[in-house]
Each structure stands twice: as structure tokens, then as C-alpha cells.
N, C-alpha and C. Protein backbone atom coordinates (compact mmCIF):
# COMPACT_ATOMS: atom_id res chain seq x y z
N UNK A 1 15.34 42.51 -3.67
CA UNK A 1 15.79 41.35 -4.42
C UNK A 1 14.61 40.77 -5.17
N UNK A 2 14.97 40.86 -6.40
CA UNK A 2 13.50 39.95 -7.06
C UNK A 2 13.63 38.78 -6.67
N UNK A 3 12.77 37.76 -7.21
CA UNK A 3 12.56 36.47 -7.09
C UNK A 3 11.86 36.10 -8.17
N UNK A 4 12.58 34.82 -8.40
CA UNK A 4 11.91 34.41 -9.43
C UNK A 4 10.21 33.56 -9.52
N UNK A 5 9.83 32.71 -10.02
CA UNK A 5 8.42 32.40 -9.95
C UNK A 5 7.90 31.59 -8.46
N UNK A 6 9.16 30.93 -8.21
CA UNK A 6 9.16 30.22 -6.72
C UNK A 6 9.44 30.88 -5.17
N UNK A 7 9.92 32.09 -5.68
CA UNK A 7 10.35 32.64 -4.36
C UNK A 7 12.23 32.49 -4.24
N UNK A 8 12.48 31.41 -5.81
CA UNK A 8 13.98 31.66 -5.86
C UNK A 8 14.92 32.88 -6.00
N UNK A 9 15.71 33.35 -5.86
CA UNK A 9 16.99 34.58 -6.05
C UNK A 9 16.87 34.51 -7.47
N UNK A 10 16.61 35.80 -8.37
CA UNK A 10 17.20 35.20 -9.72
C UNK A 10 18.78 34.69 -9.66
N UNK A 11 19.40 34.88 -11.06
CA UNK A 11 20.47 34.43 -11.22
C UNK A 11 21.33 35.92 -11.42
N UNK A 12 21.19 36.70 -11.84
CA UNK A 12 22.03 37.96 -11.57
C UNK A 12 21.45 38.27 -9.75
N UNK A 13 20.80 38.25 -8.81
CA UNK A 13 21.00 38.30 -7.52
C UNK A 13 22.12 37.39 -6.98
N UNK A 14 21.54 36.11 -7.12
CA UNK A 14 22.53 35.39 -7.08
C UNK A 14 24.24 35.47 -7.49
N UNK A 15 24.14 36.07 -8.68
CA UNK A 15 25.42 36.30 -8.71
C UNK A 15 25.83 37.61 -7.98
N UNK A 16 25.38 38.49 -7.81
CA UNK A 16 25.37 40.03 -7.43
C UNK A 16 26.21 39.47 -5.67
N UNK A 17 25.38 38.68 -5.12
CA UNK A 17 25.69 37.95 -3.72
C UNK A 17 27.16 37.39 -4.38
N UNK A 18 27.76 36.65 -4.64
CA UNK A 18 28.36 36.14 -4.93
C UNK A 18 29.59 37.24 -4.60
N UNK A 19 29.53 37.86 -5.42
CA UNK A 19 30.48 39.07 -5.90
C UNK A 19 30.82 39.98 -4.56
N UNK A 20 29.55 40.09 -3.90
CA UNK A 20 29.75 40.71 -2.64
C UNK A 20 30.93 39.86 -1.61
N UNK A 21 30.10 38.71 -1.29
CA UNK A 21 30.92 37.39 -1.06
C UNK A 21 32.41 37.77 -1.09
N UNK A 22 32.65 37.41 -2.48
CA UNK A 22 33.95 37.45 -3.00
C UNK A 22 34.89 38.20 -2.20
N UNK A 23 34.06 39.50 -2.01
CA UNK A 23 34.95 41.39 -2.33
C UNK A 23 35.12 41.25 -0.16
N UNK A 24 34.60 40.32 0.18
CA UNK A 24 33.97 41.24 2.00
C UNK A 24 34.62 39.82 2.24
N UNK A 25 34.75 38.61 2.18
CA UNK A 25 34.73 37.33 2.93
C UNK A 25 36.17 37.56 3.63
N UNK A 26 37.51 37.76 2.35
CA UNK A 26 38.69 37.52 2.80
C UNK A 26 38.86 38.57 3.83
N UNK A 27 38.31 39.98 4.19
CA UNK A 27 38.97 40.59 4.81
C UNK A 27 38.23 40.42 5.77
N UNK A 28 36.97 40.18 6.23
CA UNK A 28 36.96 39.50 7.33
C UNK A 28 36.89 38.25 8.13
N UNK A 29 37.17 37.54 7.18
CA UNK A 29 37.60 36.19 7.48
C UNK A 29 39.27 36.36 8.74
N UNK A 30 39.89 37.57 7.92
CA UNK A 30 41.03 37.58 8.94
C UNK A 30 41.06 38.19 10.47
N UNK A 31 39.96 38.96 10.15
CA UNK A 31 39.80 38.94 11.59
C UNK A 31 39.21 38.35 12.46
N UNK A 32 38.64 37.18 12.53
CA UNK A 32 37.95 36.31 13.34
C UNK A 32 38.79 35.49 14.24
N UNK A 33 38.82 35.18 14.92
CA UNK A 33 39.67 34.18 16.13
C UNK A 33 39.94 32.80 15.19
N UNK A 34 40.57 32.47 15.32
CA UNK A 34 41.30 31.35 15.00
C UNK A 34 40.56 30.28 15.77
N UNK A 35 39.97 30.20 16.82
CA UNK A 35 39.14 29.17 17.41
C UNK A 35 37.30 29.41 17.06
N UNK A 36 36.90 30.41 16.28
CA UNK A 36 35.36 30.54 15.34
C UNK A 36 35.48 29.79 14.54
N UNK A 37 34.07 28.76 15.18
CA UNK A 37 34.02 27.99 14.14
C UNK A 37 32.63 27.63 13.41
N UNK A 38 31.31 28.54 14.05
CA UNK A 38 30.34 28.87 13.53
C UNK A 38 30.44 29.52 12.21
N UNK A 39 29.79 29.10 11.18
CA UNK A 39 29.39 29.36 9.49
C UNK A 39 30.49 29.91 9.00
N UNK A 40 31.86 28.86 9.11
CA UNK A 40 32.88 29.61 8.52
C UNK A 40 32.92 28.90 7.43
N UNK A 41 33.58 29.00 6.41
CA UNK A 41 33.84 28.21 4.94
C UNK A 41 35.05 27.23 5.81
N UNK A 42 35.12 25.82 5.20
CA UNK A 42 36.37 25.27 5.94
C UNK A 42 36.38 24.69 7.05
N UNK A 43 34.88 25.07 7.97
CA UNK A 43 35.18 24.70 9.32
C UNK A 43 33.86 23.99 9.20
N UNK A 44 33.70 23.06 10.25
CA UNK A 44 32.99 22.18 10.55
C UNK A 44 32.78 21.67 11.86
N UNK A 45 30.97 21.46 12.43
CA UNK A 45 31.21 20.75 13.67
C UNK A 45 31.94 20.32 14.08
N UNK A 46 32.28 18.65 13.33
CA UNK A 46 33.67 18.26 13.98
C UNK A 46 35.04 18.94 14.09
N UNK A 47 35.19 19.64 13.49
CA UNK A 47 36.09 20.43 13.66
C UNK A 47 36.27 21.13 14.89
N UNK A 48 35.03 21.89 15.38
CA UNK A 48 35.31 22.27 16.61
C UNK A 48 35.15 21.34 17.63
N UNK A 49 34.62 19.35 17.74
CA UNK A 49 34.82 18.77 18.39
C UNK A 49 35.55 18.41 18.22
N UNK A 50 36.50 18.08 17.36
CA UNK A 50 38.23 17.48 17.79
C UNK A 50 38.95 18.55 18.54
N UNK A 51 38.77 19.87 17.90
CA UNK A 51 39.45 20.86 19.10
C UNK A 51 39.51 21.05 20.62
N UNK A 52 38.15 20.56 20.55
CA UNK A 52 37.25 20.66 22.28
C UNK A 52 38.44 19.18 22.93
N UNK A 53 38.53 18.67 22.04
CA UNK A 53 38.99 16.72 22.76
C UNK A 53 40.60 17.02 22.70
N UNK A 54 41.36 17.88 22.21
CA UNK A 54 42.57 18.81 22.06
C UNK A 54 42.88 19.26 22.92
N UNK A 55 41.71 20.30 23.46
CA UNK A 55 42.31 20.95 24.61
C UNK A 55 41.82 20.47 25.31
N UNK A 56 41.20 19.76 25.86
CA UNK A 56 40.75 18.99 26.92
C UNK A 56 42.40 18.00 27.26
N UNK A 57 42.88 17.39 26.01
CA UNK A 57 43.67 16.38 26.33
C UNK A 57 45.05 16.74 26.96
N UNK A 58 45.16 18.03 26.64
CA UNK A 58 45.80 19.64 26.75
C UNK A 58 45.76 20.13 28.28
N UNK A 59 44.63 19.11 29.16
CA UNK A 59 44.58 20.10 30.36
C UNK A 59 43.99 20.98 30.71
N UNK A 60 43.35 21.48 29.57
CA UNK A 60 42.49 22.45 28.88
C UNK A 60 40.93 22.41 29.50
N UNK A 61 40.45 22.86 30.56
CA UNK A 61 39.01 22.49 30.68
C UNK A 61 37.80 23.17 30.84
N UNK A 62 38.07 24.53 29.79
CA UNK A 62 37.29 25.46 29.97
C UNK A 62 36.71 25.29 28.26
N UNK A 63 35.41 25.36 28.01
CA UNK A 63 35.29 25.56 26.30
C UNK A 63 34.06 26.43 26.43
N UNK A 64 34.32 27.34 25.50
CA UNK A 64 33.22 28.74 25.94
C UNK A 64 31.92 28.28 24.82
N UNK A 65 30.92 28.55 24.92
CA UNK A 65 29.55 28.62 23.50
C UNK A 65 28.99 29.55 23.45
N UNK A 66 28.74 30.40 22.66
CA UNK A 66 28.45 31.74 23.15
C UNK A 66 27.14 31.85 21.41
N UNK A 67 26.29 32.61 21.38
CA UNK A 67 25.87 32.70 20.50
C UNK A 67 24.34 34.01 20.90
N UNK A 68 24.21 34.54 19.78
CA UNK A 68 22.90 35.64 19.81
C UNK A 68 21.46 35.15 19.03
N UNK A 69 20.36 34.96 19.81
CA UNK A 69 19.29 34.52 19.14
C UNK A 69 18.17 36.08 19.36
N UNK A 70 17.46 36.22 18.28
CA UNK A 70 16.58 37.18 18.22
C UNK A 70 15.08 36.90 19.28
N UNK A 71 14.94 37.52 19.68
CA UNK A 71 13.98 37.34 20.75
C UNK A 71 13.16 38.43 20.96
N UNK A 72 11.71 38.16 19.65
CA UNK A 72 10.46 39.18 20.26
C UNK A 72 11.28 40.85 20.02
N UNK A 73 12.27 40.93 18.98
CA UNK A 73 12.47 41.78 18.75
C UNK A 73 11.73 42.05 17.45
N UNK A 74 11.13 42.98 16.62
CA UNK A 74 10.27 43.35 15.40
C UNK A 74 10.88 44.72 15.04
């Protein structure tokens, strides 16, 4: 990826991403759980805390967090 004088994306990268975006988001957007709510378009922290206060109110008292951090891998 070039960059421009700052270390910015040009603007055809930028768009190039975009396009990718476009072509890959919807089809896997559908397969994701209906309760993912990490870096989705649409979804939001609160979003998954009104859910959490939902099913909680629901009886509900299990809420999972699950996530992968890189660690000292190179």
C-alpha cells in the first residue's frame, strides 16, 4: 500500500479498501451471530449493554466475553 507524504492511504487505496469492503462485508456480515457485537457497522457498546440488562431482566444470567489478543507472537 503506498502512502502518501504522512504515512496516509492514498486515495485510490483508500478507495481500492472500500470496494473490497463493499464486495466481502454483506456476505459475512450474515454469518455472524446475531448477539456479535464487536466492530460491527450498526452496533455499539451500548448496544450490547442494553442487551446484557435484557437478558438479565429475562432471567438470563450468563453473558459470555470472549476475545483474541496477540501475544509475543512475530
Amino acid at each position: 500500500m503506498k502512502k502518501a507524504g504522512i504515512g496516509i492511504p492514498t486515495i485510490q487505496d483508500r478507495a481500492r479498501q472500500a470496494l473490497v469492503k463493499s464486495a466481502l462485508e454483506p456476505e459475512w456480515e450474515s454469518r455472524f451471530e446475531s448477539t456479535s457485537y464487536g466492530f460491527r457497522p450498526g452496533r455499539s457498546a451500548q448496544d450490547a449493554i442494553g442487551r446484557i440488562y435484557a437478558a438479565i431482566n429475562k432471567g438470563q444470567y450468563y453473558v459470555l466475553d470472549a476475545g483474541a489478543r496477540r501475544s509475543g507472537m512475530k
